[in-house]
N, C-alpha and C. Protein backbone atom coordinates (compact mmCIF):
# COMPACT_ATOMS: atom_id res chain seq x y z
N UNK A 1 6.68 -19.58 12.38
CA UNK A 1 7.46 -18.71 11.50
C UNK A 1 6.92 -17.28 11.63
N UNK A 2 8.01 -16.58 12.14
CA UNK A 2 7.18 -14.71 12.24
C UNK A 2 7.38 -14.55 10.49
N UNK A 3 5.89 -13.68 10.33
CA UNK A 3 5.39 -12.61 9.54
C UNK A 3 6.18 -11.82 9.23
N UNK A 4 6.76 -11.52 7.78
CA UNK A 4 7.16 -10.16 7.59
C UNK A 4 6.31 -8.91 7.83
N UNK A 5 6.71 -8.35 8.24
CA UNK A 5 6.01 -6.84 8.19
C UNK A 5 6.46 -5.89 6.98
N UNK A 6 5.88 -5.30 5.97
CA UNK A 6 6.27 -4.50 4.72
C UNK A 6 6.59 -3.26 5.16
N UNK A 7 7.81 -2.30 4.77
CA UNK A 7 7.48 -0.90 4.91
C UNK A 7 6.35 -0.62 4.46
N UNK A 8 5.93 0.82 4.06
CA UNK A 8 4.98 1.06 3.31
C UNK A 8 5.04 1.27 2.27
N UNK A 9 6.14 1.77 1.82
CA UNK A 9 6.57 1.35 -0.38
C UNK A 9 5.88 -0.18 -0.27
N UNK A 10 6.47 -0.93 0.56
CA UNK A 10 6.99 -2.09 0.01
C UNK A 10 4.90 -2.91 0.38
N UNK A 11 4.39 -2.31 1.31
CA UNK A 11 2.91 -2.54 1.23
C UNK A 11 1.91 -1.37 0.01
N UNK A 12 2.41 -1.11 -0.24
CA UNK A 12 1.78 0.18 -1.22
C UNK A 12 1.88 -0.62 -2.73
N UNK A 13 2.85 -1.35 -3.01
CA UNK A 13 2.89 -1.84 -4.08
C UNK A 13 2.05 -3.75 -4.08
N UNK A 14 2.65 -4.07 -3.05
CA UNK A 14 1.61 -5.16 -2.71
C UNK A 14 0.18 -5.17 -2.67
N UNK A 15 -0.33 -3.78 -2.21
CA UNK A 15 -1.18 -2.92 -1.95
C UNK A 15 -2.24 -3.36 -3.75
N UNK A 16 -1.41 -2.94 -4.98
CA UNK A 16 -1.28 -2.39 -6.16
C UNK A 16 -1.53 -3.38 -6.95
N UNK A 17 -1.05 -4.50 -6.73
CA UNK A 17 -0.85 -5.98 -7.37
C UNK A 17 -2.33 -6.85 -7.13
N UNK A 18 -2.59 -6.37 -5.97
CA UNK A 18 -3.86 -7.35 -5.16
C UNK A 18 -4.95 -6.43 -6.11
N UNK A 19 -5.08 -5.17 -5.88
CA UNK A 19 -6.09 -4.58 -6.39
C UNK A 19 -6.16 -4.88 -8.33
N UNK A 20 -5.30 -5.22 -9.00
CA UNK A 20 -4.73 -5.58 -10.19
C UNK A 20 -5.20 -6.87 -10.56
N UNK A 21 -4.83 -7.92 -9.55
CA UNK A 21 -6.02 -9.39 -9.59
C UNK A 21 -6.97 -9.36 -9.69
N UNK A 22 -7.47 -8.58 -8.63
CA UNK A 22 -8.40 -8.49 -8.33
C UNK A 22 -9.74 -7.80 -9.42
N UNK A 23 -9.20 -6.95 -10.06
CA UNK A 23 -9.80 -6.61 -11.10
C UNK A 23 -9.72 -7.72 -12.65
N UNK A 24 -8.98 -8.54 -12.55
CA UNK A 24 -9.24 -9.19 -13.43
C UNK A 24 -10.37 -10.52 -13.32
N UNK A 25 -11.33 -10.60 -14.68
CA UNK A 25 -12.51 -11.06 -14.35
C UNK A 25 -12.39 -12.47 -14.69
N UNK A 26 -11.04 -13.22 -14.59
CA UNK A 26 -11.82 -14.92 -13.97
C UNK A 26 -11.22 -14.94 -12.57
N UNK A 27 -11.01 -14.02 -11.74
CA UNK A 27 -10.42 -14.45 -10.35
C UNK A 27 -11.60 -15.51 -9.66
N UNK A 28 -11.37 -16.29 -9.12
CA UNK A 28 -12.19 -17.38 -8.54
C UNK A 28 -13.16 -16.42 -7.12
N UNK A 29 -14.37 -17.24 -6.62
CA UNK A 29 -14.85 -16.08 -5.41
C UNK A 29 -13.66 -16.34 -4.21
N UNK A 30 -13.47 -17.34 -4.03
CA UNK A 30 -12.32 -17.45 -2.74
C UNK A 30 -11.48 -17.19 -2.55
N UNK A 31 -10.19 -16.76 -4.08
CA UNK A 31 -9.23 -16.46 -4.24
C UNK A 31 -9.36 -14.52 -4.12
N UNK A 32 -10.88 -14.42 -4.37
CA UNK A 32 -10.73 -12.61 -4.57
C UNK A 32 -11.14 -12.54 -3.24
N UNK A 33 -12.17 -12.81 -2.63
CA UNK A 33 -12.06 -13.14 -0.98
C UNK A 33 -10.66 -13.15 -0.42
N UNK A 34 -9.71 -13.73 -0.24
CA UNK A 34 -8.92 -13.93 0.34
C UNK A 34 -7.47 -12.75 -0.28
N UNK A 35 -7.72 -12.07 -1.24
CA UNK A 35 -7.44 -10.91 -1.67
C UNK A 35 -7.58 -9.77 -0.68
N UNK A 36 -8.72 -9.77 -1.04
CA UNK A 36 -9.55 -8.38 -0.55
C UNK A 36 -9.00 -8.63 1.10
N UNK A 37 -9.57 -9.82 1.73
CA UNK A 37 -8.71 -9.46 3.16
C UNK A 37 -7.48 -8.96 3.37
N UNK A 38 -6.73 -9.57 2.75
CA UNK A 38 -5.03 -9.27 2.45
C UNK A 38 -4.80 -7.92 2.42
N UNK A 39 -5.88 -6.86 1.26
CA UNK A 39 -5.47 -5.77 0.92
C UNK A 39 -6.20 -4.96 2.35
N UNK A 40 -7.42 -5.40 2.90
CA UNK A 40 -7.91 -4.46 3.78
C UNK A 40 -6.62 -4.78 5.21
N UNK A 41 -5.98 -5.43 5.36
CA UNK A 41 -5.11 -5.56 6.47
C UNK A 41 -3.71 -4.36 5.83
N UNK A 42 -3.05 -4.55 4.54
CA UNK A 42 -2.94 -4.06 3.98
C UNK A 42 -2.98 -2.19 4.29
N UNK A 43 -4.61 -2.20 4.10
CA UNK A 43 -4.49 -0.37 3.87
C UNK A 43 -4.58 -0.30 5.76
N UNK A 44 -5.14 -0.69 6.40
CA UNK A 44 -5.00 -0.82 7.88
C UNK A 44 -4.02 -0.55 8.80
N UNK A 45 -3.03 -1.40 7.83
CA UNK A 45 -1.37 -1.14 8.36
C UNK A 45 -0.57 0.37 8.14
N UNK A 46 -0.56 0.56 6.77
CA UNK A 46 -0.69 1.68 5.99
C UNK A 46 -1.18 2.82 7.03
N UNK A 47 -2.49 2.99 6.96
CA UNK A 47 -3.34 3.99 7.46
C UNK A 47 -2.64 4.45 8.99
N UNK A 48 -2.45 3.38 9.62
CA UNK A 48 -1.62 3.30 11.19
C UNK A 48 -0.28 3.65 10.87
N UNK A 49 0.43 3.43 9.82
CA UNK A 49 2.01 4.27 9.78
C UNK A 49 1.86 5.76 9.57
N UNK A 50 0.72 6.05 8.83
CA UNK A 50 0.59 7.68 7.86
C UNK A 50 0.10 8.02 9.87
N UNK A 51 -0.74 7.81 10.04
CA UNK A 51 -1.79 8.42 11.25
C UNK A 51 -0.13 8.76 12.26
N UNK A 52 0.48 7.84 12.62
CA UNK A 52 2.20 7.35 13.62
C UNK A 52 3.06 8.71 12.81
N UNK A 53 3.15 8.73 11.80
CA UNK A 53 4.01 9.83 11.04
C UNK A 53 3.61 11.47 10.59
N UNK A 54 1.78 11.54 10.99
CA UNK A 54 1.23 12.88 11.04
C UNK A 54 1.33 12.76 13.02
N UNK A 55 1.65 12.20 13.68
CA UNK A 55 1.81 13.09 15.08
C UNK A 55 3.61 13.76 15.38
N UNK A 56 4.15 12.89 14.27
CA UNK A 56 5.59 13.62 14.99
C UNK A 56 5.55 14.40 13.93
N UNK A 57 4.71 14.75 12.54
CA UNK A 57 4.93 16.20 11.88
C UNK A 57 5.21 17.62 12.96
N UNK A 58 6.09 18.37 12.92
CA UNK A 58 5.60 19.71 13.51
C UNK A 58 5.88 20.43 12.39
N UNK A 59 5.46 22.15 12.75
CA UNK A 59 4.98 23.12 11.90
C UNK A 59 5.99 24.31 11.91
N UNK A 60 6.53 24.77 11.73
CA UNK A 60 7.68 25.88 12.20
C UNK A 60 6.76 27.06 11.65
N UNK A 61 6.53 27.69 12.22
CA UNK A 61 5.62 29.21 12.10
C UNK A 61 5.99 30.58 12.57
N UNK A 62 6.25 31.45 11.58
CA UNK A 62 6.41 33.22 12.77
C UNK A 62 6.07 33.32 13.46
N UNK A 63 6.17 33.83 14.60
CA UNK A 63 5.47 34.59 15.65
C UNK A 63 5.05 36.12 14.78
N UNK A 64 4.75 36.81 15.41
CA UNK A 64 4.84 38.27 15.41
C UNK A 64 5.88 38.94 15.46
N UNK A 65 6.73 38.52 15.86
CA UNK A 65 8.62 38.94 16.02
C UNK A 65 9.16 38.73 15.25
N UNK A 66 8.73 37.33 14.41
CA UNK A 66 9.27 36.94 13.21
C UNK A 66 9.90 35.80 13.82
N UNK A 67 10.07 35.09 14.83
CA UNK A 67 10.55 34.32 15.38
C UNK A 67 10.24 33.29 15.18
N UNK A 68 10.86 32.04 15.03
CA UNK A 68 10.26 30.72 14.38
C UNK A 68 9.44 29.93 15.76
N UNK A 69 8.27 29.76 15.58
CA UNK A 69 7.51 28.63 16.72
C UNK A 69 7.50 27.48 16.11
N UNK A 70 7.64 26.35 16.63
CA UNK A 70 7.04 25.18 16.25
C UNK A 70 5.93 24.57 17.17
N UNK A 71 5.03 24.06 16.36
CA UNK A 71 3.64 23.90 16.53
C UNK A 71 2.88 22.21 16.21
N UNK A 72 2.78 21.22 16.75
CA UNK A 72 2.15 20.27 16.24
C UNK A 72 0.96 20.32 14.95
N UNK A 73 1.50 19.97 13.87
CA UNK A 73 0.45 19.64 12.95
C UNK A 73 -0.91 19.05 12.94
N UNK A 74 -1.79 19.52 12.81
CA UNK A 74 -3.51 19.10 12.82
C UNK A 74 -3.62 18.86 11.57
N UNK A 75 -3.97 17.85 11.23
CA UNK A 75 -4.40 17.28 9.92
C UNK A 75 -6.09 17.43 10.14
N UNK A 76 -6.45 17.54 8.88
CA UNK A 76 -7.37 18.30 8.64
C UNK A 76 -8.76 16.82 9.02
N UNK A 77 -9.78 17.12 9.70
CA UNK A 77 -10.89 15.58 9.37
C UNK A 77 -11.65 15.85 8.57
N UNK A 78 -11.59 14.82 7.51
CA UNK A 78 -12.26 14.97 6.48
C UNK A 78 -13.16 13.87 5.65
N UNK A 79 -13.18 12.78 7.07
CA UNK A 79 -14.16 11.18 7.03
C UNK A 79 -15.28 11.23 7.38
């Protein structure tokens, strides 16, 4: 049986729910184990759509002429 794959709303809120169990204090150790993997695949997936959607950002910028350039976006490193 193939895997759904989530947009990212639709993993962002799944995302939301796990971390929500997860904070509640009779979760069993195996059940929050098997959480926590879920959510780290989760932000993984996530992280790889944002990273896929900051390379086709571009930048539209003046020149000196006043002329519009467009420019690939550099996101800033900040890890």
């Amino acid at each position: 049986m193939k895997k759904e794959t989530l947009d990212f709303e639709g993993a962002l809120k799944k995302l939301e729910a796990i971390v929500q169990k997860l904070e509640a204090p009779d979760v069993p150790l195996q059940d929050g184990f098997a959480l926590y993997e879920e959510g780290m695949k989760l932000t993984a997936q996530m992280k790889k759509e944002l990273n896929d959607i900051e390379k086709k950002v571009k930048i539209l910028q003046k020149d000196a002429k006043g002329d519009l350039q467009e420019t690939d976006f550099e996101p800033e490193e900040n890890e």
